[in-house]
Protein backbone atom coordinates (compact mmCIF):
# COMPACT_ATOMS: atom_id res chain seq x y z
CA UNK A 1 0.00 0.00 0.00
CA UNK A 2 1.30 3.24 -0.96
CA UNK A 3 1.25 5.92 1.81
CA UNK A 4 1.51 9.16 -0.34
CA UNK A 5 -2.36 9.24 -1.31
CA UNK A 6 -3.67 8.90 2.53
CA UNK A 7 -1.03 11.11 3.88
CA UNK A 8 -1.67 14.28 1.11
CA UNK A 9 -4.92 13.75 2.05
CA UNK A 10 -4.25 14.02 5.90
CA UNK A 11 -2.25 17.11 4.99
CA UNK A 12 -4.48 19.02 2.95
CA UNK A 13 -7.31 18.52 5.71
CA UNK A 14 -5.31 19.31 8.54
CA UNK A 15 -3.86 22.63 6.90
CA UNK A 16 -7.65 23.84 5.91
CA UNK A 17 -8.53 23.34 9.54
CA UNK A 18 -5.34 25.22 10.47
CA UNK A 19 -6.52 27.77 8.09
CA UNK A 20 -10.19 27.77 9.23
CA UNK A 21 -8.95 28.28 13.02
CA UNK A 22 -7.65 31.06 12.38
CA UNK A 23 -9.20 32.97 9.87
CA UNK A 24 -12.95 32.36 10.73
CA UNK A 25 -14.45 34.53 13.51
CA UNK A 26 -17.75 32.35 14.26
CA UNK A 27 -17.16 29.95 16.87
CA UNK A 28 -19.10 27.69 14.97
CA UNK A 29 -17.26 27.00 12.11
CA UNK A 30 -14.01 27.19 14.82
CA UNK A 31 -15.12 24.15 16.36
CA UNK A 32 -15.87 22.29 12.51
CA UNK A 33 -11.86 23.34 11.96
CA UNK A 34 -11.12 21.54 15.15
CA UNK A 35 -12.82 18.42 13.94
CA UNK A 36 -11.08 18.89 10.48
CA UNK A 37 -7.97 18.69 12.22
CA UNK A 38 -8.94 15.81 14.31
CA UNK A 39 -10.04 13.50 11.13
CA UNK A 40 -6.64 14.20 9.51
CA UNK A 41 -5.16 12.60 12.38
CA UNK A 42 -7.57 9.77 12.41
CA UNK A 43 -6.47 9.35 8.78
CA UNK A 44 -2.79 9.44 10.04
CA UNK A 45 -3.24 6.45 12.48
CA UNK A 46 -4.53 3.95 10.78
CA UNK A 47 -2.37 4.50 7.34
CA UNK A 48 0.33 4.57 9.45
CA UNK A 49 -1.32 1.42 11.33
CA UNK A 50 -1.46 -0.09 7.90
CA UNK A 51 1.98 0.36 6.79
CA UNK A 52 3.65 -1.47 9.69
CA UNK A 53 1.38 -3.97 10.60
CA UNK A 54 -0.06 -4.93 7.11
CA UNK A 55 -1.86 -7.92 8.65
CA UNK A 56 -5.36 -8.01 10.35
CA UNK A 57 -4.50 -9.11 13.41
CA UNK A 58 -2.94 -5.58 14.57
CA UNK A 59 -5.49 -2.89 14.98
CA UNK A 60 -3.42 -0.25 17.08
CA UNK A 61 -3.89 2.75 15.12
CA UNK A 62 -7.69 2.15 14.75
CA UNK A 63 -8.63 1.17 18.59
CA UNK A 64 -6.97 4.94 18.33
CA UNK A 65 -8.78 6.17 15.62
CA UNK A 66 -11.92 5.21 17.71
CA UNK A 67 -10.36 7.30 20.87
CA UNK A 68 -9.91 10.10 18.91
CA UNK A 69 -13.63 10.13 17.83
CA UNK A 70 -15.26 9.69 21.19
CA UNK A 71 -13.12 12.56 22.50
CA UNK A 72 -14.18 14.68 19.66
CA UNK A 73 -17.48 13.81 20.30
CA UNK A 74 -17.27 15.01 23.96
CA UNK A 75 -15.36 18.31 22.77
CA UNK A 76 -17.98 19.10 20.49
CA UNK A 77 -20.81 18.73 22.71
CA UNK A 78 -19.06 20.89 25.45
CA UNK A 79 -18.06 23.17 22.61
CA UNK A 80 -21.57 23.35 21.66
CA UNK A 81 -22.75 23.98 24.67
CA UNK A 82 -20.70 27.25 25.30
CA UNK A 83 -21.62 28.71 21.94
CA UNK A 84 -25.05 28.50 22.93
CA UNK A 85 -24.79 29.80 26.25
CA UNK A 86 -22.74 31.97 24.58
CA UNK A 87 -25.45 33.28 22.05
CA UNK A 88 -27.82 33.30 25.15
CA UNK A 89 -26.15 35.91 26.56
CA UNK A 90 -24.50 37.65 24.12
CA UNK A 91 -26.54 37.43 21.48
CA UNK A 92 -23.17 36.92 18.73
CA UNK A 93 -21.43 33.56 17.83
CA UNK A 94 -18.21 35.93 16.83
CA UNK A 95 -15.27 35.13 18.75
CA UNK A 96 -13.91 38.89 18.43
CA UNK A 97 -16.52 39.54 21.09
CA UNK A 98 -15.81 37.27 23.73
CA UNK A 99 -13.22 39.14 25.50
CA UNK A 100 -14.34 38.23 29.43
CA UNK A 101 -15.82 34.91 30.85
CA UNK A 102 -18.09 37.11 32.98
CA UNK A 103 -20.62 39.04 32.21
């Protein structure tokens, strides 16, 4: 298996979510650039996983790959959960204009 394909792949997703992290101002589509991010890492582990252990019986880099994904799932509810609370009192999504935890 060649690893060029899946790791240009891995690299073009994780530099849009670089880019998205810090260009975009809505926390919304912050948190989406996280989750870019966090994919081209899940598509790191298990080509790497593939290209030294090309059996079946070694599934390191996807029991990972499966970490990876319950933590992002956490992270985005929690992240989800402050934007709206967030929106609630604020009435904005922009990051820009959260400048103080308290109101």
């Amino acid at each position: 298996m060649s690893l060029i394909g899946p790791l240009l792949l891995a690299t073009f997703l994780f530099c849009v979510g670089v880019y998205g992290l810090i260009a975009r101002r809505n926390a919304v589509l912050v948190l989406i650039s996280v989750e870019l991010m966090l994919v081209s890492v899940n598509i790191n582990l298990v080509a790497f996983q593939n290209l030294l252990f090309p059996g079946a019986e070694a599934v390191h880099g996807q029991m990972f790959a499966l970490f990876i994904i319950a933590v992002a799932a956490a992270e985005a509810g929690v992240g989800l959960a402050i934007i709206f609370n967030l929106f609630r009192n604020r009435a904005t999504v922009n990051v820009d204009d959260v400048d103080l935890m308290r109101w």
